[in-house]
C-alpha atoms as a PDB file:
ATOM      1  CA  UNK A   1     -12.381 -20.263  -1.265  1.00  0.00           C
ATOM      2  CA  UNK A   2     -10.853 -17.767   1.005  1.00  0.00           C
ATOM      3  CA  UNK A   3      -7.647 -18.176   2.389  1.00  0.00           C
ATOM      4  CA  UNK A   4      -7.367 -18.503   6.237  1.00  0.00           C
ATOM      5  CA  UNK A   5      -4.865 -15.225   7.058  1.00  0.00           C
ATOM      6  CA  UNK A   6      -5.165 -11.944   5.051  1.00  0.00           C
ATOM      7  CA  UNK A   7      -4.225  -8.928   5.418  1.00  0.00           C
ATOM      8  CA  UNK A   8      -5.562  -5.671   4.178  1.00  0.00           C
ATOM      9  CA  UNK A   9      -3.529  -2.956   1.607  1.00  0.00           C
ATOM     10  CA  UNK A  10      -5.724  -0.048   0.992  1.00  0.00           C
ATOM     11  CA  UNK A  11      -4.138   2.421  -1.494  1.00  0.00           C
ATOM     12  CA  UNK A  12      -6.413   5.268  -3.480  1.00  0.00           C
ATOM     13  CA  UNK A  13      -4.789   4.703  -6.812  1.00  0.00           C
ATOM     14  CA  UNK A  14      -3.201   2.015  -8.747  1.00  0.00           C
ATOM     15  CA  UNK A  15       0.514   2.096  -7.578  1.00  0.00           C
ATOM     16  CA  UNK A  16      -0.209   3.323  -4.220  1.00  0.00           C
ATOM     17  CA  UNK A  17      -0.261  -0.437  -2.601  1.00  0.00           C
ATOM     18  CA  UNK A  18       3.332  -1.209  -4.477  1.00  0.00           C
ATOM     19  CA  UNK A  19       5.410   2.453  -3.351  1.00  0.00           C
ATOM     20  CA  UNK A  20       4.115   2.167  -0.002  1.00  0.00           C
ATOM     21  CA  UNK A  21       4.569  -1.568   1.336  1.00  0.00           C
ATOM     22  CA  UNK A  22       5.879  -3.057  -2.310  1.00  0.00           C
ATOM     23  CA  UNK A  23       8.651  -4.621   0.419  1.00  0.00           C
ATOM     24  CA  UNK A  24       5.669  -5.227   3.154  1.00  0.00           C
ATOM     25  CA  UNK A  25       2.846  -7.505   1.643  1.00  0.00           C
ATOM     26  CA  UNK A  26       5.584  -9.895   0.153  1.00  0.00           C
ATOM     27  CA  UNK A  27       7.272 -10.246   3.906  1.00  0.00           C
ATOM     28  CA  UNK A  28       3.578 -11.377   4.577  1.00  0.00           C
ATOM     29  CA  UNK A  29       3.185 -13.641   1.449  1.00  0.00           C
ATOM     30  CA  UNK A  30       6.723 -15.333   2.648  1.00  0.00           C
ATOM     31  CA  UNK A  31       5.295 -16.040   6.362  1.00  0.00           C
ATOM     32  CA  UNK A  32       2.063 -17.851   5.034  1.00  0.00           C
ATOM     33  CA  UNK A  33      -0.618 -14.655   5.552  1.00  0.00           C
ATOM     34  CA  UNK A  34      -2.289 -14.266   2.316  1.00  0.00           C
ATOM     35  CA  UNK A  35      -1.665 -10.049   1.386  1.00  0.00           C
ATOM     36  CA  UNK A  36      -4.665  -8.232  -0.278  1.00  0.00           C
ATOM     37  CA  UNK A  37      -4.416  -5.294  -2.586  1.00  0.00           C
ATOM     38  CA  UNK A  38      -7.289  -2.859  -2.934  1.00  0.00           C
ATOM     39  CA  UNK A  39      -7.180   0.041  -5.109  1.00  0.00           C
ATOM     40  CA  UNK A  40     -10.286   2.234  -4.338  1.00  0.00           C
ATOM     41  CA  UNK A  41     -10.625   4.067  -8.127  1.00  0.00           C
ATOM     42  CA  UNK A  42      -9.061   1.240 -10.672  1.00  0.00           C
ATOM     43  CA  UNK A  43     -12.091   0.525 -11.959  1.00  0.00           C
ATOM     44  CA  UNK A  44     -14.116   4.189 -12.744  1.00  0.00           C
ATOM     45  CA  UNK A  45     -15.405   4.573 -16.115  1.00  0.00           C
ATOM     46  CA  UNK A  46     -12.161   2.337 -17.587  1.00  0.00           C
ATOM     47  CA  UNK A  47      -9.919   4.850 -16.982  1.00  0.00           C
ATOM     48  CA  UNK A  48      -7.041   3.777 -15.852  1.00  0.00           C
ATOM     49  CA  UNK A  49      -7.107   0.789 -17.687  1.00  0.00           C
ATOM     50  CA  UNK A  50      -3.219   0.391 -18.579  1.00  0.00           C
ATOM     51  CA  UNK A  51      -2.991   1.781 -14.427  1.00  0.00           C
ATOM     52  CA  UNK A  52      -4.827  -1.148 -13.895  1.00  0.00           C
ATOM     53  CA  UNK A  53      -3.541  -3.939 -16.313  1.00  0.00           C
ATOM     54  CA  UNK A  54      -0.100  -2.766 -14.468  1.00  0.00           C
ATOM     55  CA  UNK A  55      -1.604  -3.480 -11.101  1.00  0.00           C
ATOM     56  CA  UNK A  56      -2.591  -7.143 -12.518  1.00  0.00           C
ATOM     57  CA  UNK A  57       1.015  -7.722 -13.282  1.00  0.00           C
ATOM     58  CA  UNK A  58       2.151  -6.661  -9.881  1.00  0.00           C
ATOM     59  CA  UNK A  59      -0.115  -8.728  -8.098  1.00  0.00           C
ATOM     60  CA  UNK A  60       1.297 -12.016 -10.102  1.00  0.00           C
ATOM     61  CA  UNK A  61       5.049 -10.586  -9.242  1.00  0.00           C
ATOM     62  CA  UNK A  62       4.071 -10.116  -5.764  1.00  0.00           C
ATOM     63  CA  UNK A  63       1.660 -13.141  -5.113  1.00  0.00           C
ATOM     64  CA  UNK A  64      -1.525 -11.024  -3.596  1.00  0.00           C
ATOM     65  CA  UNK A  65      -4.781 -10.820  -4.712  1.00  0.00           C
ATOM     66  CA  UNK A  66      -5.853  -7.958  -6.230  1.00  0.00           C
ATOM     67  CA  UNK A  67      -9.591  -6.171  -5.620  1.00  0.00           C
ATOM     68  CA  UNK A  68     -10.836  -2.836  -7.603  1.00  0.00           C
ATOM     69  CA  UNK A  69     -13.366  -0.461  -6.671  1.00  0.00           C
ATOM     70  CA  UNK A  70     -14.905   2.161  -9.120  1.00  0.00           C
ATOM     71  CA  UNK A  71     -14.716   5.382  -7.065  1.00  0.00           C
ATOM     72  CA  UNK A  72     -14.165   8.099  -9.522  1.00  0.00           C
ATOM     73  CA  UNK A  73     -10.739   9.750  -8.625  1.00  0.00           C
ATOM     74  CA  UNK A  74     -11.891  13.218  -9.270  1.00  0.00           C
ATOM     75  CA  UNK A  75     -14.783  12.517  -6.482  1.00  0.00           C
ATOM     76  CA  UNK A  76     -13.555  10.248  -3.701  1.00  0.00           C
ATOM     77  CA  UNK A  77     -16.137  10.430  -0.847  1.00  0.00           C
ATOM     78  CA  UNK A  78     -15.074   8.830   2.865  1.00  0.00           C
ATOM     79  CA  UNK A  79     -18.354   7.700   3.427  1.00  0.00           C
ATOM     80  CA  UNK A  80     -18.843   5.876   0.003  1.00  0.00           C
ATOM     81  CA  UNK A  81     -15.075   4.215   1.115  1.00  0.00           C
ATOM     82  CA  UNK A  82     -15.865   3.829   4.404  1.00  0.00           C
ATOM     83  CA  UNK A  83     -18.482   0.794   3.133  1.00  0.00           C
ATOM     84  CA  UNK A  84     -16.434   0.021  -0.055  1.00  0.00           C
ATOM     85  CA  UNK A  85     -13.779  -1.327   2.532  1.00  0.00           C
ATOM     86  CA  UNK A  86     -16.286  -2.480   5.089  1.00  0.00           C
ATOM     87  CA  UNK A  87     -17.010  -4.764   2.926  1.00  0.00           C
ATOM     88  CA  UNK A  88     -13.799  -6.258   1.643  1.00  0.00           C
ATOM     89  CA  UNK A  89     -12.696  -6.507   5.237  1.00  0.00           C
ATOM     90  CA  UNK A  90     -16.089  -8.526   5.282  1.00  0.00           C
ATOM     91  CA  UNK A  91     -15.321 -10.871   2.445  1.00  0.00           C
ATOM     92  CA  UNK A  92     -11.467 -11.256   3.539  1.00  0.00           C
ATOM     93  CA  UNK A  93     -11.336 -10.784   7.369  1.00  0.00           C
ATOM     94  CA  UNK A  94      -8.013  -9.518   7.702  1.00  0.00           C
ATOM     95  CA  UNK A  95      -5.631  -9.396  10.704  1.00  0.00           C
ATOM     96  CA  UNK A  96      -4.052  -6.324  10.194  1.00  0.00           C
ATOM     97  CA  UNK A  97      -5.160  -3.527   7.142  1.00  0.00           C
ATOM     98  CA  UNK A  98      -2.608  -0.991   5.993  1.00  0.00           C
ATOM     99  CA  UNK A  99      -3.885   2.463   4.316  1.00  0.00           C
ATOM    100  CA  UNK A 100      -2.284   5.416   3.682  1.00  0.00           C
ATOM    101  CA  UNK A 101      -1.257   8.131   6.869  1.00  0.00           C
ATOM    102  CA  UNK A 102      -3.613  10.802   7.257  1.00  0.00           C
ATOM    103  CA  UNK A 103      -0.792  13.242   7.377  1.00  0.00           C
ATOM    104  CA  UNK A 104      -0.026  12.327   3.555  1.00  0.00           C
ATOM    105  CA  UNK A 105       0.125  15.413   1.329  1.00  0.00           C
ATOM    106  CA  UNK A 106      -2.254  13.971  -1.339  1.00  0.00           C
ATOM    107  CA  UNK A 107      -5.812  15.191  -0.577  1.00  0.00           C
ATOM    108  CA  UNK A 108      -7.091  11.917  -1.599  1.00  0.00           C
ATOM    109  CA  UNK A 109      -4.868   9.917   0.270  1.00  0.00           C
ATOM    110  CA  UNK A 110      -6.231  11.384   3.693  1.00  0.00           C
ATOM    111  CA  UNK A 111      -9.663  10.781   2.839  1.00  0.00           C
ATOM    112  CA  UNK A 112      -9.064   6.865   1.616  1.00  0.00           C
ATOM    113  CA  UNK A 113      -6.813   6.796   5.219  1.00  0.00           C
ATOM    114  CA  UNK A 114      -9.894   8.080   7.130  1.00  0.00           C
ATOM    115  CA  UNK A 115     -12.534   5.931   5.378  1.00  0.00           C
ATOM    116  CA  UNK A 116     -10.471   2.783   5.644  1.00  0.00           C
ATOM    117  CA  UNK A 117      -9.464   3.902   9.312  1.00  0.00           C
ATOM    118  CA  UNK A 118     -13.864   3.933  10.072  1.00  0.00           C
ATOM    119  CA  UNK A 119     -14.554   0.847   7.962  1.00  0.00           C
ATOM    120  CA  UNK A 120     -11.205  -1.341  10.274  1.00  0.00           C
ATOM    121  CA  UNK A 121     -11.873   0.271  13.424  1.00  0.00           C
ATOM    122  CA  UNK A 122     -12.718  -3.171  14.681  1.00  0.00           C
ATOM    123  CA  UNK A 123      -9.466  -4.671  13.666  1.00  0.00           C
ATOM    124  CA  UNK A 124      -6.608  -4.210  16.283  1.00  0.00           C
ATOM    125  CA  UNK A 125      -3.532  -3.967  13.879  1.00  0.00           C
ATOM    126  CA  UNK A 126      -4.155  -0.734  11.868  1.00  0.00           C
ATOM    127  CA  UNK A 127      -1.131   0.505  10.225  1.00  0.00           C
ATOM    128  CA  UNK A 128      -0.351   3.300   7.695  1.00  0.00           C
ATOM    129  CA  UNK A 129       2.187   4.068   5.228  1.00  0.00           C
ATOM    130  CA  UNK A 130       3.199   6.973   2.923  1.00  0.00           C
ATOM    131  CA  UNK A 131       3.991   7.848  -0.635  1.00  0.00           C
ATOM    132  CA  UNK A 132       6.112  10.152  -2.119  1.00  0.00           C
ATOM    133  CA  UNK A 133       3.619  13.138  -1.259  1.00  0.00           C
ATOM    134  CA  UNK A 134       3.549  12.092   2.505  1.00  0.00           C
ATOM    135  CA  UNK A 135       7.315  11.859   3.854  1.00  0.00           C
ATOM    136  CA  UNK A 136       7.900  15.406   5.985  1.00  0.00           C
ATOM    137  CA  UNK A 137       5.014  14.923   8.257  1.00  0.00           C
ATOM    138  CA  UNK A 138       5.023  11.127   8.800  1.00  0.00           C
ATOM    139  CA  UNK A 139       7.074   9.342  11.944  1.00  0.00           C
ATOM    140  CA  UNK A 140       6.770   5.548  11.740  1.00  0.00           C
ATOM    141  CA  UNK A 141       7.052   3.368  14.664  1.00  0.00           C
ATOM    142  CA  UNK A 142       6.980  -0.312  12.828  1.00  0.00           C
ATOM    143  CA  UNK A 143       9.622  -1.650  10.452  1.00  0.00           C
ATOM    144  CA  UNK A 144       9.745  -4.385   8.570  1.00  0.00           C
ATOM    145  CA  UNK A 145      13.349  -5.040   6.697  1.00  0.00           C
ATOM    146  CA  UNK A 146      13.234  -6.847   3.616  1.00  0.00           C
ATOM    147  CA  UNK A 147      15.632  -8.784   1.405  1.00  0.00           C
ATOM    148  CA  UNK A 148      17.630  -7.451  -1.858  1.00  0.00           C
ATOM    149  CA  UNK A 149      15.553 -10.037  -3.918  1.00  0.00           C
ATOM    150  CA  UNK A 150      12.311  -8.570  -2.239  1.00  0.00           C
ATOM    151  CA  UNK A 151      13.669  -4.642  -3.155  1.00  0.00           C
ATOM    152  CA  UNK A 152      14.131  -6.001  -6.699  1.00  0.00           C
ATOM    153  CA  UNK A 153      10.645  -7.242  -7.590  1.00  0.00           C
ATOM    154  CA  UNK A 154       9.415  -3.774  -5.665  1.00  0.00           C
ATOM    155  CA  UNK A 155      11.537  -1.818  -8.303  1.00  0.00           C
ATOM    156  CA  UNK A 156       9.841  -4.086 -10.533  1.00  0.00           C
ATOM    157  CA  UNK A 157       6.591  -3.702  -9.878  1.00  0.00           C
ATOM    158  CA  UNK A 158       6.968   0.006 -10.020  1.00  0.00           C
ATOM    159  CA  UNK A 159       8.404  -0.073 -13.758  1.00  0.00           C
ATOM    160  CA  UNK A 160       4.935  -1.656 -14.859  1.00  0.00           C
ATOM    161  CA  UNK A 161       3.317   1.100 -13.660  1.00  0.00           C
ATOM    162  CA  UNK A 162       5.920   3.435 -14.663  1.00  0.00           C
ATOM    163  CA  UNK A 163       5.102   2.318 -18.419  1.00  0.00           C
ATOM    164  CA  UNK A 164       1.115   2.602 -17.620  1.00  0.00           C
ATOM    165  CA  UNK A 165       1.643   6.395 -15.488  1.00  0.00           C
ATOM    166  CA  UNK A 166       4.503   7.924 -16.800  1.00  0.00           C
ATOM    167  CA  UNK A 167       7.834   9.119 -15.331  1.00  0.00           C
ATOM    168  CA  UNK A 168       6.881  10.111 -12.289  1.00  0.00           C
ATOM    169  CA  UNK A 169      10.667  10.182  -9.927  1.00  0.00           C
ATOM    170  CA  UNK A 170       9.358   7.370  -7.543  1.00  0.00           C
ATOM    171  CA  UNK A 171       8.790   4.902  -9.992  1.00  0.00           C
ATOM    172  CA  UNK A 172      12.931   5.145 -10.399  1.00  0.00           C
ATOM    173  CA  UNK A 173      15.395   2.736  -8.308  1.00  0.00           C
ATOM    174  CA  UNK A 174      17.493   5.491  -7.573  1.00  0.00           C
ATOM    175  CA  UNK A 175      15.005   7.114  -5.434  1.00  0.00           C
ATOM    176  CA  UNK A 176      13.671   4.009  -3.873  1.00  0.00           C
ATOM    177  CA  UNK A 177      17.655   3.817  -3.006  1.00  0.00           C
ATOM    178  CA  UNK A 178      17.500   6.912  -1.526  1.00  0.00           C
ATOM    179  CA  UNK A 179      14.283   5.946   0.840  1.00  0.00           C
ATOM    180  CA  UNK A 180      15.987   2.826   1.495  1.00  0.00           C
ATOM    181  CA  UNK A 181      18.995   4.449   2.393  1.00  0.00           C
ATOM    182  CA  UNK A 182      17.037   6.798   4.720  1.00  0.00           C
ATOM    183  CA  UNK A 183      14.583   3.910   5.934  1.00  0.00           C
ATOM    184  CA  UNK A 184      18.015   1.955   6.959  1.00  0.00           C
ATOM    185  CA  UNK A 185      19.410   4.724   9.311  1.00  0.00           C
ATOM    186  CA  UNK A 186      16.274   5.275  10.890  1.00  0.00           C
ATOM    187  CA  UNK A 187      16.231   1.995  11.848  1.00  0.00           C
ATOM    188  CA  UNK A 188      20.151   2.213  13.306  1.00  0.00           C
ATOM    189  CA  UNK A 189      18.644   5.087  14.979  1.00  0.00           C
ATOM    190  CA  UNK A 190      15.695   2.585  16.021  1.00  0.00           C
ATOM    191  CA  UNK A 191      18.201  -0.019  17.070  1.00  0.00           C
ATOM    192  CA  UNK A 192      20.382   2.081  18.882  1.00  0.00           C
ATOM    193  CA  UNK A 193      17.787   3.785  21.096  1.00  0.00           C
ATOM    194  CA  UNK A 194      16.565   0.543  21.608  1.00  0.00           C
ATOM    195  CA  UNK A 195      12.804   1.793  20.489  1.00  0.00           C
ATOM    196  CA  UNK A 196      10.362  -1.099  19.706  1.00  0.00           C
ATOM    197  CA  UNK A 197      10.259  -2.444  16.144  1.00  0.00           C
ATOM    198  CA  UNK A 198       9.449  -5.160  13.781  1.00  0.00           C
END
């Protein structure tokens, strides 16, 4: 039974989906379009099983379904993605698909953002977003504001995979306070130039 909106969240590792639209998918989830959370190499070999045991538990917190491909992480090939995704955005038909900017510092990041760019070049509302690796380069042109509550479960979501990963900095609320800080005065700067936003 498929649910009649979806949209698409690409992200090459487990974690990836929550740091870059943690605050996104659940503005979706509150206006009725089912949000979808594919992590291209959860599933190699059972690595990343606690990685992906934490993604699990974000998906409950954050009401999306999850889907895992098998793509080793050490190998990630854009053809081999390119049909991976092709074939979830079969199975879920999406109205919009988010991956990660091809101007993200993380080698594997670019190639997930190009695959998943081939695979939804059919489907109008292609966005991307960034992780930690990806900020310098990357100028967004889309906002979406969310709520304290909604910044709360993000930070949430982050410290499950904090305890599966490690301590990386942007699993820590501080530094999501700093981006939101940042993210907030770009959007004054948004508002004030009167630039188009969402």
């Amino acid at each position: 039974n498929m649910p009649d909106k979806t949209v698409l969240f690409v992200g090459t590792h487990p974690d990836d989906v929550e740091i870059g639209c943690g605050g996104t998918l659940q503005i979706f989830k509150k206006n009725g379009i089912v949000p979808v959370g594919l992590v291209i190499t959860a599933d190699y070999q059972n690595e990343n099983v606690k990685r992906k045991d934490a993604t699990l538990k974000s998906s409950e917190l954050f009401g999306y379904i999850p889907e895992f491909g098998c793509m080793d992480p050490r190998d990630v090939r854009e053809d081999a993605i390119q049909i991976f995704v092709a074939e979830v955005i079969e199975r879920y038909k999406p109205v919009a698909v988010f991956s990660h900017s091809w101007k993200d510092g993380h080698h594997n990041h670019k190639i997930v953002s190009s695959g998943t760019d081939s695979a939804a070049r059919r489907i109008r509302n292609r966005l991307h977003f960034v992780g930690p690796e990806g900020e310098a380069e990357f100028s967004p042109n889309v906002f979406f504001i969310f709520t304290e509550e909604e910044f709360e479960r993000k930070v949430k979501a982050l410290e499950l995979h904090r305890a599966a990963y490690g301590d990386a900095r942007y699993f820590h609320g501080e530094y999501l306070s700093q981006n939101c800080w940042l993210g907030q005065r770009v959007l004054q700067y948004v508002q004030r130039e009167n630039a188009p936003y969402v």
